[in-house]
Protein backbone atom coordinates (compact mmCIF):
# COMPACT_ATOMS: atom_id res chain seq x y z
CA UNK A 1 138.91 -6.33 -51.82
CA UNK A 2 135.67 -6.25 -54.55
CA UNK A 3 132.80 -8.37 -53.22
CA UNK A 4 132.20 -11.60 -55.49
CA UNK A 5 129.16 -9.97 -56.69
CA UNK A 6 131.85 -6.65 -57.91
CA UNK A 7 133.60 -9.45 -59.50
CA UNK A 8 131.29 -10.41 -62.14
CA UNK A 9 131.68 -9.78 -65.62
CA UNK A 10 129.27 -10.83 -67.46
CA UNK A 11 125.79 -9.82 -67.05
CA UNK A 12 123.15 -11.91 -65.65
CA UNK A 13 121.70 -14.49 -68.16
CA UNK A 14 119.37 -17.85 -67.86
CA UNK A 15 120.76 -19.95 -65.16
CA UNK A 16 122.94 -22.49 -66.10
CA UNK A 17 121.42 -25.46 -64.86
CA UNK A 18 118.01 -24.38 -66.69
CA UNK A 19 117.64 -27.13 -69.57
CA UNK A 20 116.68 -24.50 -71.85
CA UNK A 21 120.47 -22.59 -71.06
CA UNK A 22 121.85 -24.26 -74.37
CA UNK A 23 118.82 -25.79 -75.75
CA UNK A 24 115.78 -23.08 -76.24
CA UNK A 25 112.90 -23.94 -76.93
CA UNK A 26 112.67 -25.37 -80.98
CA UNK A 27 109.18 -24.31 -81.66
CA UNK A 28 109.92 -26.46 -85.44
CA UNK A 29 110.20 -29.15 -83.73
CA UNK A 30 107.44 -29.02 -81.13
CA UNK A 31 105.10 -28.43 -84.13
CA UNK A 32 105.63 -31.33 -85.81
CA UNK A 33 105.72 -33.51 -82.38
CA UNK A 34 102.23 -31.78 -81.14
CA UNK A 35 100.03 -30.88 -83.62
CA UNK A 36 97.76 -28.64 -81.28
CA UNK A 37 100.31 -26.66 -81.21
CA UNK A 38 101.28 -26.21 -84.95
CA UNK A 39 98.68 -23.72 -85.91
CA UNK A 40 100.35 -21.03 -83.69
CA UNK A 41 103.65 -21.40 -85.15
CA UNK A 42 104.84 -19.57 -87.99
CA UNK A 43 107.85 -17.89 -89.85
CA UNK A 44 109.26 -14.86 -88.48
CA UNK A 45 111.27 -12.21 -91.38
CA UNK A 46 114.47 -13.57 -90.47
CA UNK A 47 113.09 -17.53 -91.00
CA UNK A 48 113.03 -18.28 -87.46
CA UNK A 49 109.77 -20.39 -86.48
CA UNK A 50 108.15 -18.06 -83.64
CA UNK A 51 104.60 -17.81 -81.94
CA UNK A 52 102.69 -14.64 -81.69
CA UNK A 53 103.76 -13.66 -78.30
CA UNK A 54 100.44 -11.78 -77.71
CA UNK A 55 98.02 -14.24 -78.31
CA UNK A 56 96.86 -15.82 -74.85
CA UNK A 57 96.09 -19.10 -76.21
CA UNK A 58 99.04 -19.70 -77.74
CA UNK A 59 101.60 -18.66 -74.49
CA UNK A 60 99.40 -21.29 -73.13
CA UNK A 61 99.69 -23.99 -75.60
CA UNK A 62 103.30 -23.32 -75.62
CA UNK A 63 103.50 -23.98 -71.91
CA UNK A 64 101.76 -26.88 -72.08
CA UNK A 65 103.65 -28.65 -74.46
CA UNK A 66 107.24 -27.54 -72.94
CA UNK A 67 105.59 -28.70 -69.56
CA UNK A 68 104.73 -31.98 -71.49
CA UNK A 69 107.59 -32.38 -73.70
CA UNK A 70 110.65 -31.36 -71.09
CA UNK A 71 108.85 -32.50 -67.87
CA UNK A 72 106.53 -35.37 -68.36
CA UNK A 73 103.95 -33.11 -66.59
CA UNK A 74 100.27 -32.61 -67.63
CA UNK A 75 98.81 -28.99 -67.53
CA UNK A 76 96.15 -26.89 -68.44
CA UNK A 77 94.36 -23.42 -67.48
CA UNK A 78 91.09 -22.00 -68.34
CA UNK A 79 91.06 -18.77 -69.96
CA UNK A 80 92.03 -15.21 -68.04
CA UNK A 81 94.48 -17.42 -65.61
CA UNK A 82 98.13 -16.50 -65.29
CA UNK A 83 99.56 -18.14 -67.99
CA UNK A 84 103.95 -18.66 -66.82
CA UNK A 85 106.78 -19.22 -69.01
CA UNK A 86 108.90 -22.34 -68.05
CA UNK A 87 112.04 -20.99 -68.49
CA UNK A 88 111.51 -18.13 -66.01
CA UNK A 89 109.69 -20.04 -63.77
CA UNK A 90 112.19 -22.95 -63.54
CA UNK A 91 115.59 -20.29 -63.01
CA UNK A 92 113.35 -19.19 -60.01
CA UNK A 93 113.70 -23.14 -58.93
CA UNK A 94 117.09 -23.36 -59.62
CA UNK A 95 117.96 -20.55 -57.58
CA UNK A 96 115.88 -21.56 -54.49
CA UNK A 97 118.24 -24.93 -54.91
CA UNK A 98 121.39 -22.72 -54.86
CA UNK A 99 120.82 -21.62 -51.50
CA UNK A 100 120.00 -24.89 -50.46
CA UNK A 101 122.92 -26.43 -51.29
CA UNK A 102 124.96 -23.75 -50.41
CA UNK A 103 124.13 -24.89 -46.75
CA UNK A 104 124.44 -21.53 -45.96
CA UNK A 105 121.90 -22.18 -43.68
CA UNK A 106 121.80 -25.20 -41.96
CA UNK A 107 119.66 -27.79 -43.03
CA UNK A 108 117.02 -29.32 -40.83
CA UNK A 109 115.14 -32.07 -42.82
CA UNK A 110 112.47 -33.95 -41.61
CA UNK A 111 112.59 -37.92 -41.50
CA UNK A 112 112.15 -38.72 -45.34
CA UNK A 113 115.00 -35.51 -46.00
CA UNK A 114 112.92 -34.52 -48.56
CA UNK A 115 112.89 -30.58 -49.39
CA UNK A 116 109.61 -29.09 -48.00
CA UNK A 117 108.70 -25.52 -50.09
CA UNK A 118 105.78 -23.48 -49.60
CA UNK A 119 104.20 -21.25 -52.53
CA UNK A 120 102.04 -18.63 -51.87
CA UNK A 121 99.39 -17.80 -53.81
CA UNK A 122 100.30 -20.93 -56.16
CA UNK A 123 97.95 -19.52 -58.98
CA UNK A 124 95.71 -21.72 -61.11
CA UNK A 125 98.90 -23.08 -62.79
CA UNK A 126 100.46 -24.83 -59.70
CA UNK A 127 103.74 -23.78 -61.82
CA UNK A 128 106.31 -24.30 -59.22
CA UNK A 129 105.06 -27.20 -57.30
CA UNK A 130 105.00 -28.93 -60.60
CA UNK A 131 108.42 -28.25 -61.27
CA UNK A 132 109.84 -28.01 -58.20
CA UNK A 133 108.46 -31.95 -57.76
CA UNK A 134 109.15 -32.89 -61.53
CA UNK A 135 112.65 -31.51 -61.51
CA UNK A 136 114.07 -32.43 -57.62
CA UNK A 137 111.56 -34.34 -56.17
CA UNK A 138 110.71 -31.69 -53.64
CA UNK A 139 107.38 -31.69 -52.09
CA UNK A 140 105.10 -28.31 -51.88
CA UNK A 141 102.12 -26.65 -50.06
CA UNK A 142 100.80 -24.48 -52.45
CA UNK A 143 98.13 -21.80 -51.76
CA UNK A 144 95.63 -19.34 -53.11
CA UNK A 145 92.23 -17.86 -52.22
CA UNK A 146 90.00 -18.12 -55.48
CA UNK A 147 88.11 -21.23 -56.09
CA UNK A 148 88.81 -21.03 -59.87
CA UNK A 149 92.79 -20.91 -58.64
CA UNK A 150 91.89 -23.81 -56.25
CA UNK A 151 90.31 -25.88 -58.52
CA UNK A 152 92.34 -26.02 -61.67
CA UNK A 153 95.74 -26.04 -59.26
CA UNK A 154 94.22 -29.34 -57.89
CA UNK A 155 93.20 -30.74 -61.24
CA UNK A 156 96.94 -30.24 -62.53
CA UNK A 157 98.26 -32.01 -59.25
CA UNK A 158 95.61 -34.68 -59.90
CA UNK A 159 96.48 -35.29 -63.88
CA UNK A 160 100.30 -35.93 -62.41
CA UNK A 161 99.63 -39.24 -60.38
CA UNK A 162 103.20 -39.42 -60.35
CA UNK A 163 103.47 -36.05 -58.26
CA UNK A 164 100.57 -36.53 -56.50
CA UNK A 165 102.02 -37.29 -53.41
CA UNK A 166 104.79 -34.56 -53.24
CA UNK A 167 101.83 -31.48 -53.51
CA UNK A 168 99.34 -30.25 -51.29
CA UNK A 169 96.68 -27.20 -52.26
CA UNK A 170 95.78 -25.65 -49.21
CA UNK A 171 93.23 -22.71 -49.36
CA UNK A 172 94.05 -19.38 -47.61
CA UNK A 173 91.05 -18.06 -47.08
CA UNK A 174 89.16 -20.72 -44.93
CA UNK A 175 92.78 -22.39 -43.40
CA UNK A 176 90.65 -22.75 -40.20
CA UNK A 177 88.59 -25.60 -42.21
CA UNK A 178 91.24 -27.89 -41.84
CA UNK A 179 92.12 -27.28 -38.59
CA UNK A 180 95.78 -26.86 -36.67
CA UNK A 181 96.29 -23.72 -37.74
CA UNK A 182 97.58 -20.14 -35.55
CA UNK A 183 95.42 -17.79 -35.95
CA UNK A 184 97.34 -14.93 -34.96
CA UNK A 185 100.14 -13.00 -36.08
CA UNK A 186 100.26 -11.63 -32.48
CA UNK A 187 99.68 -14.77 -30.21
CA UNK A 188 102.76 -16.58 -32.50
CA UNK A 189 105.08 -13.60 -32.04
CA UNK A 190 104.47 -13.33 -28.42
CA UNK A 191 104.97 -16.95 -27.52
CA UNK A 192 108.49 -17.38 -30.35
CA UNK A 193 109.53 -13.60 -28.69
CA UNK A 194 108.56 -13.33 -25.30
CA UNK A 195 110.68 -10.76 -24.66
CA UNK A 196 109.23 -8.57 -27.13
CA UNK A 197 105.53 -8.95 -25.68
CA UNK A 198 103.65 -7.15 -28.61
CA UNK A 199 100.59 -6.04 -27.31
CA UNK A 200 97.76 -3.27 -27.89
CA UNK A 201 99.95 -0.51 -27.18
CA UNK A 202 103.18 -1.68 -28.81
CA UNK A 203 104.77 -0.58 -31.84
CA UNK A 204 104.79 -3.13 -34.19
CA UNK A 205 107.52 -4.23 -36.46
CA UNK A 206 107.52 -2.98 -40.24
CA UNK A 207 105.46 -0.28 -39.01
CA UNK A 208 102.00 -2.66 -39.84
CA UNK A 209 102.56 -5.87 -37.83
CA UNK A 210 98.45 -6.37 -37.57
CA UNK A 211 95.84 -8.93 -38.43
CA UNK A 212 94.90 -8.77 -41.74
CA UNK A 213 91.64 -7.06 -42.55
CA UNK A 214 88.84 -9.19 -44.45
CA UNK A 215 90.29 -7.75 -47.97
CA UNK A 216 93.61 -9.05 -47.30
CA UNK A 217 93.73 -12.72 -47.02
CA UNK A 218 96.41 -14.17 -44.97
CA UNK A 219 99.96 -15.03 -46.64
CA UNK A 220 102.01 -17.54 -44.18
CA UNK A 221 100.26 -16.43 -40.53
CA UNK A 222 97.16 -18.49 -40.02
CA UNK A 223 98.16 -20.94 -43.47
CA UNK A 224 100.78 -22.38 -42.10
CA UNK A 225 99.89 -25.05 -39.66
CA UNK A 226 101.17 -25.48 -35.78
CA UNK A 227 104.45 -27.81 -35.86
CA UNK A 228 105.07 -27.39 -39.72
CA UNK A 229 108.40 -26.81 -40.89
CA UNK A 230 109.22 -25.73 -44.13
CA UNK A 231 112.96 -25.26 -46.41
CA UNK A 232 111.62 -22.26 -47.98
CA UNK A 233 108.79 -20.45 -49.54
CA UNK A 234 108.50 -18.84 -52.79
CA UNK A 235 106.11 -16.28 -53.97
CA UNK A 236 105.28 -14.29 -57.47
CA UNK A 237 103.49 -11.76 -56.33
CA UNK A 238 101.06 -9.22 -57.29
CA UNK A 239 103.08 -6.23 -59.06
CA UNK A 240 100.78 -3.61 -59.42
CA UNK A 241 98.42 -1.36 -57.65
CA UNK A 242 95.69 -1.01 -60.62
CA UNK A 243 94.02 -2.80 -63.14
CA UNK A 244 95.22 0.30 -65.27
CA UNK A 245 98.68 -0.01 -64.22
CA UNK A 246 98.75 -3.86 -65.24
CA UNK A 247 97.55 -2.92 -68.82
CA UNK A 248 100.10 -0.48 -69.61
CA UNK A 249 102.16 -1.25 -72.89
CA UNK A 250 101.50 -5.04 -73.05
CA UNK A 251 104.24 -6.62 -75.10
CA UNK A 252 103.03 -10.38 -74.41
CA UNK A 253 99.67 -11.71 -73.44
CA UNK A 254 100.32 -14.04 -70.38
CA UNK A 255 96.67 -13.48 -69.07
CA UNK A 256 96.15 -12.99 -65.16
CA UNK A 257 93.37 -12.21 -62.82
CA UNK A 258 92.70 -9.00 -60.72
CA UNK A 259 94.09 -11.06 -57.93
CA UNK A 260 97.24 -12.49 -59.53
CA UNK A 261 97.67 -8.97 -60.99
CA UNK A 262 97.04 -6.42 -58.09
CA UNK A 263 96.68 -5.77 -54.81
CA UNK A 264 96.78 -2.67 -52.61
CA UNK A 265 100.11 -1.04 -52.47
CA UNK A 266 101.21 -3.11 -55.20
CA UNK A 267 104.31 -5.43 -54.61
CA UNK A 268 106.03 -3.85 -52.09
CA UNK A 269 102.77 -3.89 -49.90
CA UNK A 270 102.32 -7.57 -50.71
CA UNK A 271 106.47 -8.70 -49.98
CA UNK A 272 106.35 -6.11 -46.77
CA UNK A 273 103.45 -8.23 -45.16
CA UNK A 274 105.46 -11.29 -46.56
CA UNK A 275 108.18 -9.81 -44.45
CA UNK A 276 105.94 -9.31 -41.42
CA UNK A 277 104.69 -12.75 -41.45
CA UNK A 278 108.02 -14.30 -41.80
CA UNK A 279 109.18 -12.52 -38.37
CA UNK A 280 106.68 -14.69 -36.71
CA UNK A 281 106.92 -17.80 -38.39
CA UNK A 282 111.10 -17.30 -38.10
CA UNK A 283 111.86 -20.77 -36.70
CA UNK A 284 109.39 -22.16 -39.14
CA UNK A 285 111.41 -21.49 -42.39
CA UNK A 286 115.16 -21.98 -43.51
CA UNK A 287 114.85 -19.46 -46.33
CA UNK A 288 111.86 -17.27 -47.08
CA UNK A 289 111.54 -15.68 -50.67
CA UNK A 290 109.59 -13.62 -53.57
CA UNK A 291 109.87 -12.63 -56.75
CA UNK A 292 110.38 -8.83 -57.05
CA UNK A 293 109.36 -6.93 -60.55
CA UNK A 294 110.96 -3.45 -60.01
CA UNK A 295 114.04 -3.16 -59.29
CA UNK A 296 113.92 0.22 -57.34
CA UNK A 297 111.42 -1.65 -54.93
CA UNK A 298 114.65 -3.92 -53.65
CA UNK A 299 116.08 -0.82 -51.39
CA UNK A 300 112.98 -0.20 -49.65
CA UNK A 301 112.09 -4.08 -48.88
CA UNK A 302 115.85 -5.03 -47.79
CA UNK A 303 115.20 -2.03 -45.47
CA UNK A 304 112.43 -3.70 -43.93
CA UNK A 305 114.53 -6.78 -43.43
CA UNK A 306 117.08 -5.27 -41.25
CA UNK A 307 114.29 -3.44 -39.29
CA UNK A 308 112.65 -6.76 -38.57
CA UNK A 309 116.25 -8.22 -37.85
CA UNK A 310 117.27 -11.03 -40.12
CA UNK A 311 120.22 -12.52 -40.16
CA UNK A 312 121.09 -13.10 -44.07
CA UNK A 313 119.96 -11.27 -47.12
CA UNK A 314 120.23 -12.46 -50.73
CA UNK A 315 119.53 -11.17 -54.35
CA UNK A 316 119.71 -12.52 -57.78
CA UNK A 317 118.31 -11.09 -60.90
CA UNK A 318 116.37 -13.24 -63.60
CA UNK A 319 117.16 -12.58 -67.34
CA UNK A 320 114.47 -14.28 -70.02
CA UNK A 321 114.94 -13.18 -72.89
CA UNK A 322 114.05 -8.70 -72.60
CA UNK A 323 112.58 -9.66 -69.63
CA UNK A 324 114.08 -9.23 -66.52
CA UNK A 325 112.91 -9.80 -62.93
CA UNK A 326 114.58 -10.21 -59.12
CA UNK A 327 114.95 -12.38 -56.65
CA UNK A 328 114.83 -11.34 -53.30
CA UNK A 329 115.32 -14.28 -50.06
CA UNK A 330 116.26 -13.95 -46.53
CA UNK A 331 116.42 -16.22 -43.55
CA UNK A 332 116.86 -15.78 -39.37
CA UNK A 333 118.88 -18.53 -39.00
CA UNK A 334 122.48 -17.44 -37.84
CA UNK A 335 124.61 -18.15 -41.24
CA UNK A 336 126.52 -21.62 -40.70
CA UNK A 337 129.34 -20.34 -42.36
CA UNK A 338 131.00 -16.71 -43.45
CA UNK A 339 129.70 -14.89 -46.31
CA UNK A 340 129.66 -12.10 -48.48
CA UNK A 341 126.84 -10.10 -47.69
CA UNK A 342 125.04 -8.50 -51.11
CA UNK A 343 122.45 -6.12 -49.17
CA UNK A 344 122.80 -3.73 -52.31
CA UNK A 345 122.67 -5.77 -55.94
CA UNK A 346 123.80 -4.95 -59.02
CA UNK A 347 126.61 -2.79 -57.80
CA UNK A 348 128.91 -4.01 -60.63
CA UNK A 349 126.81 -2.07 -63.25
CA UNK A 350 125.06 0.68 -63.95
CA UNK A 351 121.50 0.93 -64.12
CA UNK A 352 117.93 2.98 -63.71
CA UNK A 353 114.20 2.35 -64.17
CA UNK A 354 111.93 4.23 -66.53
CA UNK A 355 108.31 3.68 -64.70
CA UNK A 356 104.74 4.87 -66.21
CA UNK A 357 105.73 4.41 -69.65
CA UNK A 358 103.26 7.02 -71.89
CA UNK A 359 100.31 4.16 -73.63
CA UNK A 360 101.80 5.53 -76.73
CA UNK A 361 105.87 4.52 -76.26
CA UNK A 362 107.81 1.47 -76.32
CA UNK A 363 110.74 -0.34 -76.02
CA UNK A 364 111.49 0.45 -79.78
CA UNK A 365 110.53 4.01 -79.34
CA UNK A 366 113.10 4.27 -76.15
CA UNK A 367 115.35 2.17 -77.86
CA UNK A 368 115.84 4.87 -80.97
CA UNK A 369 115.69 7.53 -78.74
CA UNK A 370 119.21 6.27 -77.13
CA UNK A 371 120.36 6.11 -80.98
CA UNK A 372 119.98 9.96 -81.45
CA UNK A 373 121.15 10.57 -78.23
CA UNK A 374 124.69 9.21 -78.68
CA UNK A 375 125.09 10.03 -82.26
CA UNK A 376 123.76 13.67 -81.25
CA UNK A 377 126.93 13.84 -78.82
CA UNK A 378 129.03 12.58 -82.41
CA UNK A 379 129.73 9.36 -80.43
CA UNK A 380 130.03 6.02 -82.32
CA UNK A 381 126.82 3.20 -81.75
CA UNK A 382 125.12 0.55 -83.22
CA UNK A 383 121.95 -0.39 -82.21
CA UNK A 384 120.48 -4.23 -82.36
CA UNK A 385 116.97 -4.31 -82.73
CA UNK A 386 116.83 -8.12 -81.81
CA UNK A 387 118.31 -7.70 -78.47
CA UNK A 388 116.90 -4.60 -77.61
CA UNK A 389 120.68 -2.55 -77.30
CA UNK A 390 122.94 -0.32 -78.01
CA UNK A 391 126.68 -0.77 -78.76
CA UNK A 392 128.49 2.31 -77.88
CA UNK A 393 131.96 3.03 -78.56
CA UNK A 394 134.13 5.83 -76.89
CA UNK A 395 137.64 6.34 -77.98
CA UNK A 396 139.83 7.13 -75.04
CA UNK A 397 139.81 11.26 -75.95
CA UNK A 398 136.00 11.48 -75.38
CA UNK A 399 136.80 9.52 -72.08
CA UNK A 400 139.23 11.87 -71.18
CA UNK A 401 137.07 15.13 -72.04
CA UNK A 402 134.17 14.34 -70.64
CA UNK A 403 134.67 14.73 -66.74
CA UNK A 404 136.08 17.74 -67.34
CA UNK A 405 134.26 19.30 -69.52
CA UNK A 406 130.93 18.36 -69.06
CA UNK A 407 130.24 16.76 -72.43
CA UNK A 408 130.15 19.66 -74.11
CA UNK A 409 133.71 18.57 -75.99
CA UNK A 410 132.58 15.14 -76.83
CA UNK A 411 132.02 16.00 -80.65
CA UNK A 412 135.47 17.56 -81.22
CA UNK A 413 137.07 14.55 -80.34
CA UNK A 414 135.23 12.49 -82.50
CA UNK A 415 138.00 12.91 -84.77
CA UNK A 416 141.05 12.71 -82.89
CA UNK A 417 142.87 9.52 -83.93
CA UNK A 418 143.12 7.32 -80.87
CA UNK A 419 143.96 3.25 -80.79
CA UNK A 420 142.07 2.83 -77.35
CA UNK A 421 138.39 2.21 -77.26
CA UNK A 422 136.03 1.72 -74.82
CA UNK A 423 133.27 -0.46 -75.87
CA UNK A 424 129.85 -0.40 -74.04
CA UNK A 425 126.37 -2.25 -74.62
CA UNK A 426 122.96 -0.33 -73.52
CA UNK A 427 120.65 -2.32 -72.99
CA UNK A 428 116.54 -2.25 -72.79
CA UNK A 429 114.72 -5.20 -70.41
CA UNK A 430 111.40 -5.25 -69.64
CA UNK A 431 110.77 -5.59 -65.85
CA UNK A 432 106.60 -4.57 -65.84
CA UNK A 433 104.41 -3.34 -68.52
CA UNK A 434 105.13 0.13 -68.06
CA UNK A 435 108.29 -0.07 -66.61
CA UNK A 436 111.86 -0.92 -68.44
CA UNK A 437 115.20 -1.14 -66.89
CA UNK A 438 117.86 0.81 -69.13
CA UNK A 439 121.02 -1.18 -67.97
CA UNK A 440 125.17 -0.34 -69.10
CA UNK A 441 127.32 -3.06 -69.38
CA UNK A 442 131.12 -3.31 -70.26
CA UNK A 443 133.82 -5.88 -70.54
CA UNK A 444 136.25 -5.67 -67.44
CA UNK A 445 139.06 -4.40 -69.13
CA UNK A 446 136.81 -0.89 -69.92
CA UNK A 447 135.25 -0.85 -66.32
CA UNK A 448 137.55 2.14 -65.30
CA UNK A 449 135.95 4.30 -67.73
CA UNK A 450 132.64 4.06 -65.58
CA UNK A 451 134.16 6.58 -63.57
CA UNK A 452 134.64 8.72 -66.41
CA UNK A 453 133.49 10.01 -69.50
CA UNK A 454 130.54 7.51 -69.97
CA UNK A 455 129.25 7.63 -66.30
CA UNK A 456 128.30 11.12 -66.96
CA UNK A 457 127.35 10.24 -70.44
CA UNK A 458 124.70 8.21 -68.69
CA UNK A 459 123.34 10.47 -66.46
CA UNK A 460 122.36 12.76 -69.08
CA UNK A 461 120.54 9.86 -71.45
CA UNK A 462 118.84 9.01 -67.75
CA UNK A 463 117.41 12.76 -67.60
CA UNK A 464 117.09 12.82 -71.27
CA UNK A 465 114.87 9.32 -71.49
CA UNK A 466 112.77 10.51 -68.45
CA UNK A 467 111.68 13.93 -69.78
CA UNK A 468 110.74 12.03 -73.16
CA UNK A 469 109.36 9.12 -72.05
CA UNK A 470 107.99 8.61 -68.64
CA UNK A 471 104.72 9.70 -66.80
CA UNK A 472 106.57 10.32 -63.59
CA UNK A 473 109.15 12.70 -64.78
């Protein structure tokens, strides 16, 4: 029997409880309403009203007024900051309330049975406080380490009287200032575990279950206070290892600070000690989650998981526009109820990452380069430069050559009358700078022909992309 998650045929798209699902964004009309933000708008060659997605100040503006105009919520962020789009942001919150309500996990709500979510590293823009509060009246601890991240996350609680009760900014690196805190990853697993009785000369867990060093402020172990119970945590961390690395092929100018942008090890370092902190603070969290920007990272962290012995794992993917990023949430609660497990995501397509994407190469550049591919092999495509595709078309001959024949037959049944088609999209999303996610899609009725001709068929445009394109070929 296919999985629920085998069972889906259409790709992944907005969430449908975002408000912006059938209703994006009229930039028109938010022009004429806010006149701050009219001088960014203009007229794009096809007459749409746009914004110049690289300009900094106008992502921001754009925020703001969506955050004003949608969410009765005040905002602002000094320049350099993180600068997050709403609709992203907010399928992230919808999500988190999926597994919620699935009540998956049981519920254990406090005397008010108000949602409790904590967001590390919370950023200067508070973004998910502020909408987890506007949107479900959730309340949030949100924290960071920078006193620039502090400050302005407190001033955008603060301009919100009307949320001002449901958020909290704690600060991560001086938790001890306001007292109650654990201060040690090792003391809290030892008294939750005795049984496992870490000490000097035990193993650890994930390989790196230590204090953190002064360059690595602490994430949930020595934050979180003695006694506090949270539904969940949420986290968009840092996804890249360099300063370099974060500047590769900018398509958009969403801002960001060395310590919103990078860390050591890049994300997976940063979810893995996520991972190790939430084996200690276990009974202190329903459902602990992150963002994740690279898909191949998802193998390697649901690996560390199992090693640390949870007892559900969940994945979703977020689709904005070419943007696409992952969700990633587990919990050591014992499952009220039977599931489907989805430990690997995405099986229902198939997909692959090109990673260190040469300064000089696009999405447009990769994009035409799958073009000449196909019609190369004589095969029948279209390519849409608005959403970043490729519409391939296979008539049921070139299906039926090319297992057996390696490809090599493809063009000599170009020709050969056939009825049945296969029809197949390509498609480009960004996950990174960098980094894009080259994704096949079908309707179900042509999902037997994966096996077939066009699985191989995308093998060789995977080898054929990566020789042209990518720094780690």
């Amino acid at each position: 029997m296919l999985s629920r998650k085998r069972r889906r045929e259409e790709p992944p798209s907005i969430h449908p409880r975002n408000r912006y699902a059938e209703n994006p964004p009229d930039f028109a009309q938010l022009a004429s309403l806010y006149p701050s933000f009219e001088p960014f708008v203009f007229f794009s060659r096809s007459g749409r009203p746009t914004i110049d997605w690289k300009d900094f100040n106008a992502t921001r503006e754009l925020t703001r007024v969506l955050l004003l105009h949608d969410h009765a919520v005040n905002w602002w962020i000094p320049d350099g900051q993180l600068c997050p789009t709403v609709p992203n942001r907010s399928n992230y919150i919808h999500w988190i309330n999926d597994l919620l309500s699935s009540e998956l996990i049981p519920a254990t709500h406090g005397s008010d049975h108000r949602v409790k979510g904590f967001d590390i590293g919370t950023g200067a823009n508070c973004i998910y406080p502020l909408l987890g509060a506007s949107l479900l009246g959730w309340s949030f601890v949100g924290s960071d380490v920078t006193e620039v991240a502090l400050e302005w996350a407190t001033k955008n609680v603060e301009s919100n009287p009307h949320l001002l009760e449901l958020i909290k900014i704690r600060n991560a690196s001086d938790p001890f200032s306001l007292g109650g805190f654990t201060s040690s990853r090792r003391d809290i697993a030892n008294e939750s575990n005795p049984d496992l009785c870490i000490d000097e000369n035990t193993q650890p867990l994930c390989q790196d279950l230590k204090e953190p060093s002064a360059l690595e402020p602490p994430l949930l172990v020595g934050v979180v206070k003695d006694g506090e119970s949270f539904d969940f945590c949420m986290c968009n961390p840092p996804f890249f290892e360099s300063l370099e690395e974060a500047s590769l092929n900018p398509r958009t100018s969403c801002g960001g600070t060395p310590e919103e942008m990078v860390c050591h090890g890049g994300e997976k370092a940063f979810i893995t000690r996520i991972i190790e902190d939430s084996f200690v603070l276990k009974r202190s969290f329903r459902w602990f989650s992150t963002m994740v920007g690279k898909k191949a990272n998802l193998k390697f962290l649901i690996s560390k998981l199992r090693e640390v012995g949870v007892s559900v794992v969940k994945t979703t993917e977020f689709v904005q526009g070419q943007t696409a990023r992952w969700g990633l949430a587990w919990s050591f609660i014992p499952p009220s109820k039977d599931f489907i497990s989805s430990n690997t995501p995405m099986r229902s397509q198939i997909s692959f990452t090109l990673e260190g994407l040469k300064r000089q190469y696009g999405a447009f550049q990769v994009l035409k380069s799958m073009e000449s591919f196909f019609l190369d092999k004589g095969i029948s495509c279209k390519i849409d430069l608005s959403s970043f595709s490729v519409t391939v078309t296979l008539s049921e001959v070139q299906v039926n050559i090319a297992p057996k024949n390696g490809l090599e037959l493809l063009k000599a049944g170009e020709n050969q009358s056939s009825k049945s088609q296969c029809v197949f999209c390509v498609s480009l999303l960004e996950q990174i700078p960098g980094t894009l996610l080259v994704r096949w899609s079908s309707s179900a009725k042509d999902r037997p022909a994966v096996s077939g001709g066009f699985n191989s068929l995308f093998n060789q445009l995977e080898e054929c992309l990566r020789k042209e394109f990518s720094l780690k070929a």
